[in-house]
C-alpha atoms as a PDB file:
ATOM      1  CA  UNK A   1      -3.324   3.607 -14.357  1.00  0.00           C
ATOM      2  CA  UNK A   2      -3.982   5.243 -10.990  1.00  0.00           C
ATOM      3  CA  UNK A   3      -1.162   6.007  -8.315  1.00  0.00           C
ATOM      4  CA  UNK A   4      -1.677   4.049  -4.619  1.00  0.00           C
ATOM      5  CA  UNK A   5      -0.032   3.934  -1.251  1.00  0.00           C
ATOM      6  CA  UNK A   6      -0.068   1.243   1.274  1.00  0.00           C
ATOM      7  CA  UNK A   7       0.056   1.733   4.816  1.00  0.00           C
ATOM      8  CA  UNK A   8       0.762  -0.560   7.152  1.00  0.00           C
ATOM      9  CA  UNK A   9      -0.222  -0.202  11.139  1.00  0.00           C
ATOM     10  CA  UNK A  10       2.233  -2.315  13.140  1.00  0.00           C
ATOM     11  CA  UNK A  11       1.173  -3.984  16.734  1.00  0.00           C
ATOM     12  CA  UNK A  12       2.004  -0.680  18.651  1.00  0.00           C
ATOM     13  CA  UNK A  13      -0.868   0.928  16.381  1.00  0.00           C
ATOM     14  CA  UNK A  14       1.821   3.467  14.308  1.00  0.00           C
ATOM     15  CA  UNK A  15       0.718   3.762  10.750  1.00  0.00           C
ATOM     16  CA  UNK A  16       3.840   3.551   8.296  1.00  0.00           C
ATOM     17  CA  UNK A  17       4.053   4.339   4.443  1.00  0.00           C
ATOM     18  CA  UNK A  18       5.629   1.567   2.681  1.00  0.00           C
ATOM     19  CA  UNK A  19       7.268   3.285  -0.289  1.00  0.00           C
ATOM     20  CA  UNK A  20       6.105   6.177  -2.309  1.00  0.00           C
ATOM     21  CA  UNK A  21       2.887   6.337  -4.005  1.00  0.00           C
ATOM     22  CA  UNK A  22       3.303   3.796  -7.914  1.00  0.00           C
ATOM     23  CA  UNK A  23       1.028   3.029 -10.373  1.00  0.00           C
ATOM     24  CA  UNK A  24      -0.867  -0.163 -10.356  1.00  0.00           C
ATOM     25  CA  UNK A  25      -4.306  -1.463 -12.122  1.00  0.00           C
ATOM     26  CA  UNK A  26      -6.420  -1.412  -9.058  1.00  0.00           C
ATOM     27  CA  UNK A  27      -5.789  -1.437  -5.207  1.00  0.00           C
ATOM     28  CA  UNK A  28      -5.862  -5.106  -4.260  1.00  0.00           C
ATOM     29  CA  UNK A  29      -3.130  -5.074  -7.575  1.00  0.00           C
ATOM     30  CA  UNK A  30      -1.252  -2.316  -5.200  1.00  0.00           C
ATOM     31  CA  UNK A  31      -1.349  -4.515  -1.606  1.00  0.00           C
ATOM     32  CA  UNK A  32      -0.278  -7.719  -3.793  1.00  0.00           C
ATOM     33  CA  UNK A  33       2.801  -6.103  -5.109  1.00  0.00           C
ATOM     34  CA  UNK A  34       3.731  -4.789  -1.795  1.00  0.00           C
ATOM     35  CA  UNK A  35       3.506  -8.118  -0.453  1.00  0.00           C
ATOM     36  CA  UNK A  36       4.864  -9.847  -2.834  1.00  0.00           C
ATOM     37  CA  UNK A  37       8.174  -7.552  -2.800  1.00  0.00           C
ATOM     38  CA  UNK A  38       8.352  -8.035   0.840  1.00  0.00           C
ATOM     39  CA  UNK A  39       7.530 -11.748   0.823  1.00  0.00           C
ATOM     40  CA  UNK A  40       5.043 -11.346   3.651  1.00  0.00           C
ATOM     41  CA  UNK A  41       1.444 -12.706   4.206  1.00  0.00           C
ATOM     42  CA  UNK A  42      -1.618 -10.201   4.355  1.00  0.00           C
ATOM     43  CA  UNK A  43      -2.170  -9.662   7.751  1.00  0.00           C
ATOM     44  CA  UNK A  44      -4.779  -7.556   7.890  1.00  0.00           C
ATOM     45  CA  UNK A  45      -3.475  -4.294   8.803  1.00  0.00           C
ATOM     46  CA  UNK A  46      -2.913  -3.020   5.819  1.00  0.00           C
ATOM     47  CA  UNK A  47      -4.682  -0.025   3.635  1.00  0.00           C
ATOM     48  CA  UNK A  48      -4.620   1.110  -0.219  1.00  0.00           C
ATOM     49  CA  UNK A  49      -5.167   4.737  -0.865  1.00  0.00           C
ATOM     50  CA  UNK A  50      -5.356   6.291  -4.129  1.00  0.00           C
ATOM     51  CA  UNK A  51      -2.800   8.972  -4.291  1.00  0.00           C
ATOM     52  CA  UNK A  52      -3.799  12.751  -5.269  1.00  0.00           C
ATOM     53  CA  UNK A  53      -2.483  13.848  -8.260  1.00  0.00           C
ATOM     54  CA  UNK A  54      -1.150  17.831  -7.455  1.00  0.00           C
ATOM     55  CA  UNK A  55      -2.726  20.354 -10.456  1.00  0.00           C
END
């Protein structure tokens, strides 16, 4: 599996991690665990980014 972040930009337009980078099957599988943990509705602001695996 590949590693993702999600970041979320709140109203003020500040981008925010949510968590550190996990493993999930593909990146809409990443944003649905996210909000499914945090119990909240997509609301549009969010982004999946594959994380870069150091050599």
């Amino acid at each position: 599996m590949t590693k993702f972040y999600v970041v979320h930009t709140d109203q003020n337009g500040e981008r925010h991690q949510i968590g550190d980078a996990f493993e999930a099957a593909t990146a809409e599988h990443a944003l649905d665990t996210i909000l499914i943990g945090a119990d909240e509705a997509d609301d549009g602001r969010y982004e999946v980014f594959v994380a870069k695996e150091l050599p």
